[in-house]
N, C-alpha and C. Protein backbone atom coordinates (compact mmCIF):
# COMPACT_ATOMS: atom_id res chain seq x y z
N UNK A 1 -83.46 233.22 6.32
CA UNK A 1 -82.58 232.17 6.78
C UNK A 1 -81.18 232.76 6.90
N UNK A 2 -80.56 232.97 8.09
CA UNK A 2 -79.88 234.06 8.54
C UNK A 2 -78.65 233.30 9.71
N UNK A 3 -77.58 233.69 9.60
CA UNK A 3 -76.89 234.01 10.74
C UNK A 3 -77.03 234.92 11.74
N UNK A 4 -77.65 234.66 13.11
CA UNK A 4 -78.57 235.15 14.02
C UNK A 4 -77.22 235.65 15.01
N UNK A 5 -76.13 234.43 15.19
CA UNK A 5 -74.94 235.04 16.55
C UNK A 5 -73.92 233.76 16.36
N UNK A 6 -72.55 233.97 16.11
CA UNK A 6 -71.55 232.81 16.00
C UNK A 6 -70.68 233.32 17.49
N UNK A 7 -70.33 232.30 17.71
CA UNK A 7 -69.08 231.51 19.12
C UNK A 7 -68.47 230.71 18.61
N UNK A 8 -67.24 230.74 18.99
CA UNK A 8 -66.35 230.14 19.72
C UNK A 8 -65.83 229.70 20.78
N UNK A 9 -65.29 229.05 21.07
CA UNK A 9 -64.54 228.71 22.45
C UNK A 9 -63.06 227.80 22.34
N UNK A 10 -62.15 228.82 22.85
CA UNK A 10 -60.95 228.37 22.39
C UNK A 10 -60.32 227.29 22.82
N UNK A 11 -60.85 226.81 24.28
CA UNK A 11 -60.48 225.43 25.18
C UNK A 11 -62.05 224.98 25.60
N UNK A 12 -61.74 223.82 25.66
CA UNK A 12 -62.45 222.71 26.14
C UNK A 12 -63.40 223.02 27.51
N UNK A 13 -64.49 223.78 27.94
CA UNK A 13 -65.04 224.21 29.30
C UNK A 13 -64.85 225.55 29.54
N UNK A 14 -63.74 226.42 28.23
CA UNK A 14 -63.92 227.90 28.73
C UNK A 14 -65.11 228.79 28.13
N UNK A 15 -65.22 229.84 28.74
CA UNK A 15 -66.23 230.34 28.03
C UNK A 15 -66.31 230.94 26.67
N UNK A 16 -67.82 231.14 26.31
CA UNK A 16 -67.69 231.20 24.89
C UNK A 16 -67.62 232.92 24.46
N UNK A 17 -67.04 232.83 23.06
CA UNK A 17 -66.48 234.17 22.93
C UNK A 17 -67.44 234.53 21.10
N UNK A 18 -68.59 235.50 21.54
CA UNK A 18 -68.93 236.33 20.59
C UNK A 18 -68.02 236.62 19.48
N UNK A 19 -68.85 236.39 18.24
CA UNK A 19 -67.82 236.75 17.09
C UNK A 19 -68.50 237.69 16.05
N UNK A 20 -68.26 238.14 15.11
CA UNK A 20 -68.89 238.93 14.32
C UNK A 20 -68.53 238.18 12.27
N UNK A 21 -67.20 237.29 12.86
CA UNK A 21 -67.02 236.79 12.19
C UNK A 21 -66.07 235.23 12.51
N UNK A 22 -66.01 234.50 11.17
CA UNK A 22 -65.28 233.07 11.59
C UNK A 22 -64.56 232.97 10.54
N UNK A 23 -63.47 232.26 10.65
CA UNK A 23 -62.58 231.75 9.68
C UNK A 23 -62.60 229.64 9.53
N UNK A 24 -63.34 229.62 8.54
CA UNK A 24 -63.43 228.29 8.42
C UNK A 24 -62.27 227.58 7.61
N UNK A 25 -61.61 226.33 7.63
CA UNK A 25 -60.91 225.34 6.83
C UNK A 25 -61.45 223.91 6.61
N UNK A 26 -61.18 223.66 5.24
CA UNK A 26 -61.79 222.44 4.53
C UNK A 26 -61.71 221.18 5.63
N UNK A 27 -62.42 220.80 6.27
CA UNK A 27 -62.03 219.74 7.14
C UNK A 27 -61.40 219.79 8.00
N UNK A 28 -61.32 221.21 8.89
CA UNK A 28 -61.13 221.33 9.91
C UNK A 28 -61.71 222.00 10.92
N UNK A 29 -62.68 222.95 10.57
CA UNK A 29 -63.57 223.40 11.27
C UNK A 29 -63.15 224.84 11.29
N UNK A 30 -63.71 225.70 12.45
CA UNK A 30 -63.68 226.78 13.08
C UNK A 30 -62.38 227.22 13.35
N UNK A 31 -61.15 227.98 12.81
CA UNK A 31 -60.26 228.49 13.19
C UNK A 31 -60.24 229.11 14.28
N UNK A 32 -59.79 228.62 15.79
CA UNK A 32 -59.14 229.56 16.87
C UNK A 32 -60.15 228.54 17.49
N UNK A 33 -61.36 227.44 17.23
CA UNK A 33 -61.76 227.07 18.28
C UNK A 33 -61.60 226.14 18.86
N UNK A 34 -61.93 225.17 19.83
CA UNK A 34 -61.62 224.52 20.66
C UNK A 34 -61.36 222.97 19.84
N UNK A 35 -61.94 222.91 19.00
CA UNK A 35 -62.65 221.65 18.31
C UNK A 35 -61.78 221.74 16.47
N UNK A 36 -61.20 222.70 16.76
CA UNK A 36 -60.59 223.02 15.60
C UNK A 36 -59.00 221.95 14.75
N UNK A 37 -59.31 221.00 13.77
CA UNK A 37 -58.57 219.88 13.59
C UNK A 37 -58.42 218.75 14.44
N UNK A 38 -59.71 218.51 15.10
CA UNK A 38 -60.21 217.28 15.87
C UNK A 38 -61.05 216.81 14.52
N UNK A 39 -60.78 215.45 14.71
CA UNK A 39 -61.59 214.92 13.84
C UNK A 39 -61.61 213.64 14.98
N UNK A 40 -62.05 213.09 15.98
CA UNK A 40 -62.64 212.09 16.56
C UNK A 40 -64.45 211.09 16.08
N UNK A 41 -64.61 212.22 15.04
CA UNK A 41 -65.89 211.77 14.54
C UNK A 41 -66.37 212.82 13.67
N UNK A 42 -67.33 212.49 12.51
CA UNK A 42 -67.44 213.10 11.70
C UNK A 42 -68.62 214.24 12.47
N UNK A 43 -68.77 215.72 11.53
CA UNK A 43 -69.13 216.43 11.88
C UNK A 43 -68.82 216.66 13.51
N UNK A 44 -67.59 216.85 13.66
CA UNK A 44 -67.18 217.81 14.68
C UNK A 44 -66.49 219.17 14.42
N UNK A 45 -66.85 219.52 12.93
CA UNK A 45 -66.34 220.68 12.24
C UNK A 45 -66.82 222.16 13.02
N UNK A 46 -68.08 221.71 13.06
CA UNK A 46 -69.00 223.02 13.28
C UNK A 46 -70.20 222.63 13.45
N UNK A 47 -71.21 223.49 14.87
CA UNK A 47 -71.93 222.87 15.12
C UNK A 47 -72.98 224.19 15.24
N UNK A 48 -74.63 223.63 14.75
CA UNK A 48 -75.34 225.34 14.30
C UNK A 48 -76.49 224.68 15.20
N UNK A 49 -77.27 225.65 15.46
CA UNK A 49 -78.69 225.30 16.10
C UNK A 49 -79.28 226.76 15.91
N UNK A 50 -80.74 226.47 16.09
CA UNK A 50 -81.67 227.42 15.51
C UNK A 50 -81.91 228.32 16.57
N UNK A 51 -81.86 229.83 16.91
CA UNK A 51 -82.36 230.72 17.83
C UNK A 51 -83.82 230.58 17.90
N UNK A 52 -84.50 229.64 17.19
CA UNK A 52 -86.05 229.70 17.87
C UNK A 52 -86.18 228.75 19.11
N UNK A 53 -85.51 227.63 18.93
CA UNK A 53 -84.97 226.36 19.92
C UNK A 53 -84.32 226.64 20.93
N UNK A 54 -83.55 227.67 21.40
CA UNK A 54 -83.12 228.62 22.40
C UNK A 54 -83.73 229.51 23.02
N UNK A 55 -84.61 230.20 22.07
CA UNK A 55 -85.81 231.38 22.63
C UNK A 55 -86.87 230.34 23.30
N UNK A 56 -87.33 229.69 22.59
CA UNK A 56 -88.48 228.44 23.15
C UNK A 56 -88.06 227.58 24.62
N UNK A 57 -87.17 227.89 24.49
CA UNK A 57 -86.69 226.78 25.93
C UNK A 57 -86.48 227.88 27.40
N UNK A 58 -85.85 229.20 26.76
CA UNK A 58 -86.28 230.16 27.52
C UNK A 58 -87.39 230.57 28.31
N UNK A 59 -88.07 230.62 27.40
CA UNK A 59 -89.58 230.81 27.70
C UNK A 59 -90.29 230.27 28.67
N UNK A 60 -90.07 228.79 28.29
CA UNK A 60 -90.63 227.53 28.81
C UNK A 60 -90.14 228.05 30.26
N UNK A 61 -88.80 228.23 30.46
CA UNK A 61 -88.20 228.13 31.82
C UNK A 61 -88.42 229.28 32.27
N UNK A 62 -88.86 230.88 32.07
CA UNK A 62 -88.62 232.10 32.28
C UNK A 62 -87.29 232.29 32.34
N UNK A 63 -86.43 231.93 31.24
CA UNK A 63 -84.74 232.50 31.59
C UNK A 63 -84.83 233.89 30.71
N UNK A 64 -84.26 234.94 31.07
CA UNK A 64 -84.01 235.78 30.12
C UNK A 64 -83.01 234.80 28.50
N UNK A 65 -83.54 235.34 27.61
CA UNK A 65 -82.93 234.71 26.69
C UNK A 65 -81.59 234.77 26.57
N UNK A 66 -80.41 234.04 25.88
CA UNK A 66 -79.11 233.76 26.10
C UNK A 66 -78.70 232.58 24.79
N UNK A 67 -78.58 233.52 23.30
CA UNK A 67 -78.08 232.35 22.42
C UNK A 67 -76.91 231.94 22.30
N UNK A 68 -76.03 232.20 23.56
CA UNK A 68 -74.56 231.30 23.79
C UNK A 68 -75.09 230.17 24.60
N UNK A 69 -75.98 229.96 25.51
CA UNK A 69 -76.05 228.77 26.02
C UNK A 69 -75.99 227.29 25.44
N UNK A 70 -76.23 226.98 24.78
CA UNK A 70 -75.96 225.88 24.01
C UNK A 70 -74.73 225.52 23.85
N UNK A 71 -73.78 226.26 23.36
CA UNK A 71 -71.98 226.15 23.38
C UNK A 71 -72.08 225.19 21.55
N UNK A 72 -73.22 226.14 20.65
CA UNK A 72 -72.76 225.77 19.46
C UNK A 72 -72.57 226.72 18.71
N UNK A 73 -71.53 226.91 17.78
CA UNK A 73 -71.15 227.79 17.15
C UNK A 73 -71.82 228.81 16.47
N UNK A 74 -72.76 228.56 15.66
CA UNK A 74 -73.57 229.58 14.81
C UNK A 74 -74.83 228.71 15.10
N UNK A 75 -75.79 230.07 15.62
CA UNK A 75 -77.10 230.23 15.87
C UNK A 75 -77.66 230.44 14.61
N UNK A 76 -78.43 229.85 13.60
CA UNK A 76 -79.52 230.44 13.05
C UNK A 76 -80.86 230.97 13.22
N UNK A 77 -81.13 231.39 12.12
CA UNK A 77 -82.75 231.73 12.45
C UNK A 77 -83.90 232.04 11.27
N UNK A 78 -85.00 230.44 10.74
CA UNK A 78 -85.19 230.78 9.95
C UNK A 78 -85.09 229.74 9.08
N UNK A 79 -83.94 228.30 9.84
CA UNK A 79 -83.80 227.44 8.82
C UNK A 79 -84.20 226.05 9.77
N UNK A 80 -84.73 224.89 9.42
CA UNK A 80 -84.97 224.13 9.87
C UNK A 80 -83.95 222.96 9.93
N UNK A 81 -82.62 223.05 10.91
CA UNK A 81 -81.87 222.13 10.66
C UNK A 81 -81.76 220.88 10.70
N UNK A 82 -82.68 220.24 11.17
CA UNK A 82 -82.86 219.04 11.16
C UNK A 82 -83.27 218.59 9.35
N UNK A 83 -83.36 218.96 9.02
CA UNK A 83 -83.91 218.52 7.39
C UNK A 83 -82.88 219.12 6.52
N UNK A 84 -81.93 219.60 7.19
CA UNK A 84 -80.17 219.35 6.53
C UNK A 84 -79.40 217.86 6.64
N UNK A 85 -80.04 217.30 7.78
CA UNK A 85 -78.70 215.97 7.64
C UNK A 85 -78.75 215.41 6.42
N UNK A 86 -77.24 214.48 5.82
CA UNK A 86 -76.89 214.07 4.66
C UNK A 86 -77.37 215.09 3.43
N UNK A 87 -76.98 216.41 3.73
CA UNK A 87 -77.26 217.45 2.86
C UNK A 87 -76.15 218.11 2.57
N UNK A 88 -75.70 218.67 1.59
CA UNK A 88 -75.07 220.19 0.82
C UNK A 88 -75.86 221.01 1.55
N UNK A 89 -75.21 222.20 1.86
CA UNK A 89 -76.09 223.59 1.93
C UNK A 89 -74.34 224.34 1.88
N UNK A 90 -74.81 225.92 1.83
CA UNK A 90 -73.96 226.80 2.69
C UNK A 90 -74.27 227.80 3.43
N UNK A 91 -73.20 228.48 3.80
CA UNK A 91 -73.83 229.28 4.69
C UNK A 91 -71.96 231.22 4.49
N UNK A 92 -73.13 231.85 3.27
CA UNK A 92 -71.59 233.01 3.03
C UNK A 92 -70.97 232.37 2.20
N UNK A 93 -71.33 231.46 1.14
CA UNK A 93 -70.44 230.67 0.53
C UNK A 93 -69.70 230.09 0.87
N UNK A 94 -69.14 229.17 2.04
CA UNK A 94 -68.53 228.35 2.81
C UNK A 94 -69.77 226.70 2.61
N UNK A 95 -68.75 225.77 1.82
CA UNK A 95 -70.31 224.95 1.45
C UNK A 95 -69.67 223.99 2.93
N UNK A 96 -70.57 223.76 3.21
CA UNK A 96 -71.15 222.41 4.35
C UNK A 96 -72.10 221.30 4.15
N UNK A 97 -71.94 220.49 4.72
CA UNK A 97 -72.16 219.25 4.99
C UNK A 97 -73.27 219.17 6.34
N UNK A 98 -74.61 219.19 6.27
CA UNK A 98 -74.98 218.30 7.37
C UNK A 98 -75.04 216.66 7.64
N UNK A 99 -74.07 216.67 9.00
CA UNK A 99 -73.72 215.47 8.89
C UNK A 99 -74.52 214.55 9.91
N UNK A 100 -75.76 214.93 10.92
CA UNK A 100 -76.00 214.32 12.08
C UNK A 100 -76.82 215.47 13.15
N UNK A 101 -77.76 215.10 13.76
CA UNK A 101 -78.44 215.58 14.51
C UNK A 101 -77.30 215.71 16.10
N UNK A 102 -76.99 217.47 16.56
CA UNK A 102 -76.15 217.38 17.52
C UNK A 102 -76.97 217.10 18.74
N UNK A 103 -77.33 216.23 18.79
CA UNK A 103 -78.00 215.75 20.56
C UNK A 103 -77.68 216.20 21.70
N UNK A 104 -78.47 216.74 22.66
CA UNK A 104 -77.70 216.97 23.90
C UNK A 104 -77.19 216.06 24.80
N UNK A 105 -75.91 216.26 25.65
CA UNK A 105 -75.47 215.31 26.25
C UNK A 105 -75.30 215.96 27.76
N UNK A 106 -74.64 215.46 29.13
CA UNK A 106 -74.84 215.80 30.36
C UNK A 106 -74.35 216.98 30.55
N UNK A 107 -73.35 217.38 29.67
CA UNK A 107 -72.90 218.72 29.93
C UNK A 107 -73.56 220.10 29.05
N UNK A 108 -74.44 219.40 28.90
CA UNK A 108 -75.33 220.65 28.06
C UNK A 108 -76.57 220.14 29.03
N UNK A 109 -77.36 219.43 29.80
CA UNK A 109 -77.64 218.95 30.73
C UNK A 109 -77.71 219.74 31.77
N UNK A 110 -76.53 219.59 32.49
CA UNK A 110 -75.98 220.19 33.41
C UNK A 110 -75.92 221.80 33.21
N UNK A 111 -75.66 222.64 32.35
CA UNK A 111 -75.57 223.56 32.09
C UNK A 111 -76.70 224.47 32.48
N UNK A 112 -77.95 224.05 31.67
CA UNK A 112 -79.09 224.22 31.62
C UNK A 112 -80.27 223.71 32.54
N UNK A 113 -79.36 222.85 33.54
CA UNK A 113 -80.58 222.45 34.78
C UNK A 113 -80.96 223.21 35.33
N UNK A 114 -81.79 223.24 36.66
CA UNK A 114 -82.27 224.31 37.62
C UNK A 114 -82.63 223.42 38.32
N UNK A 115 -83.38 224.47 39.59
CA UNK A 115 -84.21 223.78 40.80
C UNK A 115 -84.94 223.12 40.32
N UNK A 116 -86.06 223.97 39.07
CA UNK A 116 -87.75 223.41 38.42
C UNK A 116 -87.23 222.13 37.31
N UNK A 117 -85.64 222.11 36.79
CA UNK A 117 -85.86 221.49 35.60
C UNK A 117 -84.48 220.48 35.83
N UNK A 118 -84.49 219.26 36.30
CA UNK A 118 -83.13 218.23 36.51
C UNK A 118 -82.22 218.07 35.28
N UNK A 119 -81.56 217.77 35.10
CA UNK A 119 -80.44 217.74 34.18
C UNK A 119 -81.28 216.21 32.71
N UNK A 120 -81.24 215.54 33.67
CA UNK A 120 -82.00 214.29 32.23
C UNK A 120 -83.47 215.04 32.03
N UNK A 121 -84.33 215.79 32.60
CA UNK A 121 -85.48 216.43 31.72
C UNK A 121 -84.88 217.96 31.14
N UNK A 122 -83.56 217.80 31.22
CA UNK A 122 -83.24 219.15 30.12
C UNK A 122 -82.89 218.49 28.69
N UNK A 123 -81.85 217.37 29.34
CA UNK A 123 -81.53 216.51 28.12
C UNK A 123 -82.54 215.76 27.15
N UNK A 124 -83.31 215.61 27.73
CA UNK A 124 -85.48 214.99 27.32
C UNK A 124 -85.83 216.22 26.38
N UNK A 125 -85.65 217.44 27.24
CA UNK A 125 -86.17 218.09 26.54
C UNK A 125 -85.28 218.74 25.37
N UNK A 126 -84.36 218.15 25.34
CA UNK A 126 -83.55 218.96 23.82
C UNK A 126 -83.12 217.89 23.13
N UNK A 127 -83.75 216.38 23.11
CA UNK A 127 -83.32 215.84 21.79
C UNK A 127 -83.95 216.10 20.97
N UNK A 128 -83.51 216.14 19.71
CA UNK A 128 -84.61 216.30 18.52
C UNK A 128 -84.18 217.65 17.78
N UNK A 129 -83.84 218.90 18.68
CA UNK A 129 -83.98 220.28 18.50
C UNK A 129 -82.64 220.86 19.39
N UNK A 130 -81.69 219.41 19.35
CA UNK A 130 -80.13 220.33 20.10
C UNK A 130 -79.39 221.19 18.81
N UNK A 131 -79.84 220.96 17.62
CA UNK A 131 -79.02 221.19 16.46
C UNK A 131 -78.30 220.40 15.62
N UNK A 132 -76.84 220.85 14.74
CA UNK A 132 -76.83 219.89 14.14
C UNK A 132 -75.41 219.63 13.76
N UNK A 133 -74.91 218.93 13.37
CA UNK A 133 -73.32 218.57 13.52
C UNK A 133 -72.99 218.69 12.06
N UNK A 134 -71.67 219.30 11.50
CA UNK A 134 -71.68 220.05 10.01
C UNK A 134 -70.19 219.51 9.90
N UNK A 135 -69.96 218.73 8.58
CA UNK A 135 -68.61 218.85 8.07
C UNK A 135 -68.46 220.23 7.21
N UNK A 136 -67.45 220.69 7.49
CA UNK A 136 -66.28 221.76 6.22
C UNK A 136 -65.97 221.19 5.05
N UNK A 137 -66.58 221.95 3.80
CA UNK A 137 -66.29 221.11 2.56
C UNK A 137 -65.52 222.15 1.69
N UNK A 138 -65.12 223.46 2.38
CA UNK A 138 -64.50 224.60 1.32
C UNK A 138 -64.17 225.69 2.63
N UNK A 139 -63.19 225.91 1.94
CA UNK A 139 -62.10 227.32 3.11
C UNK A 139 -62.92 228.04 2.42
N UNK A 140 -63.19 229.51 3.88
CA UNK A 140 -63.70 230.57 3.73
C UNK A 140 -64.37 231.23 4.95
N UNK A 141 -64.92 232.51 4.98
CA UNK A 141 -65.40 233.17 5.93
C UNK A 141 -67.03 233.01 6.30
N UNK A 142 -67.12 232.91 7.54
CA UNK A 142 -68.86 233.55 7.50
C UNK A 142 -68.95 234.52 8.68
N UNK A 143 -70.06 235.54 8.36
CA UNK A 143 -70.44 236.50 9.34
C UNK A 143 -71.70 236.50 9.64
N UNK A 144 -72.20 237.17 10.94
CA UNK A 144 -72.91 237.30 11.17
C UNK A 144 -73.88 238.20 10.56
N UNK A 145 -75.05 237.62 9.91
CA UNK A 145 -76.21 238.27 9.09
C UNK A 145 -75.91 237.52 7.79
N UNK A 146 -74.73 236.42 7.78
CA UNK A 146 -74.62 235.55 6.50
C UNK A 146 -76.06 234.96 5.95
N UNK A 147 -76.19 234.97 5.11
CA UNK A 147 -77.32 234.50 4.09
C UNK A 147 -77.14 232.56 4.58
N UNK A 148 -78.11 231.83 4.76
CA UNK A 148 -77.82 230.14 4.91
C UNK A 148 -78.93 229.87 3.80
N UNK A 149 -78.05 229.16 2.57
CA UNK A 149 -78.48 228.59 1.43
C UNK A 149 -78.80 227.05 1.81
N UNK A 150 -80.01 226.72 1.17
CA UNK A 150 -80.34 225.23 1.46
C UNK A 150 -80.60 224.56 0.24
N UNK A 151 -80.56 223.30 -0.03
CA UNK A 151 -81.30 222.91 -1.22
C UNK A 151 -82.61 222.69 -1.43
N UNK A 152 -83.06 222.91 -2.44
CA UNK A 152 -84.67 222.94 -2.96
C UNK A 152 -85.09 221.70 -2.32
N UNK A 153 -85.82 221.35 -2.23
CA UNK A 153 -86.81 220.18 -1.31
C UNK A 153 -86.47 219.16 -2.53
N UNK A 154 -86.06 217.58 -1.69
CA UNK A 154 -85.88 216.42 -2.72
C UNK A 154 -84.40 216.53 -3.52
N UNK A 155 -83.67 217.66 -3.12
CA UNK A 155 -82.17 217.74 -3.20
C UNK A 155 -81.28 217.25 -2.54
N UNK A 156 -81.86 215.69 -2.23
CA UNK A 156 -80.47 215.53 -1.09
C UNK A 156 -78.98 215.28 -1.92
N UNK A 157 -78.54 216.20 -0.78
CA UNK A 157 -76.68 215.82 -1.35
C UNK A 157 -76.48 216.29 -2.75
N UNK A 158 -77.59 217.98 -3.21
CA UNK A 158 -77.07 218.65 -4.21
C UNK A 158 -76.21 219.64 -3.41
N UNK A 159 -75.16 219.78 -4.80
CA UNK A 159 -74.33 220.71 -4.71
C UNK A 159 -74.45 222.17 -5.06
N UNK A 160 -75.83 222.63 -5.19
CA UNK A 160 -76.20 224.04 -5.42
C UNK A 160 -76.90 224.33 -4.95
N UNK A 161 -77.14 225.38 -4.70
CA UNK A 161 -77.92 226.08 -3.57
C UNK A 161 -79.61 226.45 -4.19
N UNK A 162 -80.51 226.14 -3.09
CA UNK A 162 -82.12 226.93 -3.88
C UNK A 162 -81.58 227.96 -4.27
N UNK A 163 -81.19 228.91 -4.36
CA UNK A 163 -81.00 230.48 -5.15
C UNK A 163 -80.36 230.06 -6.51
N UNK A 164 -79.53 228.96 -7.01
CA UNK A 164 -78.72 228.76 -7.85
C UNK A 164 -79.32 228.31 -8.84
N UNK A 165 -80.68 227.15 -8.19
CA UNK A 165 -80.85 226.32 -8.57
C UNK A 165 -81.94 226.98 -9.48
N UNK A 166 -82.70 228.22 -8.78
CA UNK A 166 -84.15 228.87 -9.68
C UNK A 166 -83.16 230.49 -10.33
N UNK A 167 -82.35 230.25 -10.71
CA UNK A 167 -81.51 231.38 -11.46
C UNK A 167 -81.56 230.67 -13.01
């Protein structure tokens, strides 16, 4: 359960920019990115989705693979994010909050349409598995190949991590 590839994007529609590393703040998200001290709604801190959910949709379509397409910050690989919402986890010791399933909307839609595939059967096909919407609960760094700590099964909304928890 791994940090697979983190982005940014510093404005609103520009493109996204490979990182090797991130600078997070308590309730504000992603330092330098676009979304960074927006708070219009909770979990707009930081937003993760799984590189199997990206490879799989590839496939489906024959795209060469591409884990910036999505336009969410850190790709995992390895963790099942949907069974984070209303959870503790971290990720590099940076603790987070899953706060909400990130759904796709027309501009992730649009992004990802084609000739074979219209924009509402892209959006069809990525609810459930768009990823997931994360509050910031502690300043700190994460990198890529970061370790993502989860809680032991039936831990909702613990504050220690499975590794902590069987130590």
């Amino acid at each position: 359960m791994v940090v697979e590839r983190i982005f940014t994007s510093p404005e609103r529609g520009s493109q996204q920019v490979g990182c090797e590393r991130i600078t997070l703040k308590r309730d504000m998200g992603v330092v330098g990115d676009r979304n960074f001290g927006v708070s219009r709604h909770p979990g707009q801190n930081l937003t993760l989705v799984e590189a199997e959910e990206i490879e799989r949709f590839c496939a489906e379509q024959a795209r060469v693979p591409d884990l910036s397409l999505t336009r969410r910050n850190i790709v995992t690989r390895g963790v099942r994010l949907n069974e984070l919402v209303n959870r503790e986890f971290s990720i590099g010791g940076v603790r987070l909050r899953g706060i909400e399933l990130c759904e796709p909307c027309t501009i992730l839609g649009s992004a990802l349409s084609s000739e074979s595939l219209a924009t509402p059967l892209v959006i069809k096909r990525w609810v459930g598995c768009g990823g997931l919407r994360v509050d910031v609960l502690s300043d700190g760094e994460i990198d890529c190949g970061a370790r993502v700590d989860t809680p032991a099964h039936g831990q909702r909304g613990s504050k220690h991590t499975a590794s902590e928890q069987s130590a």
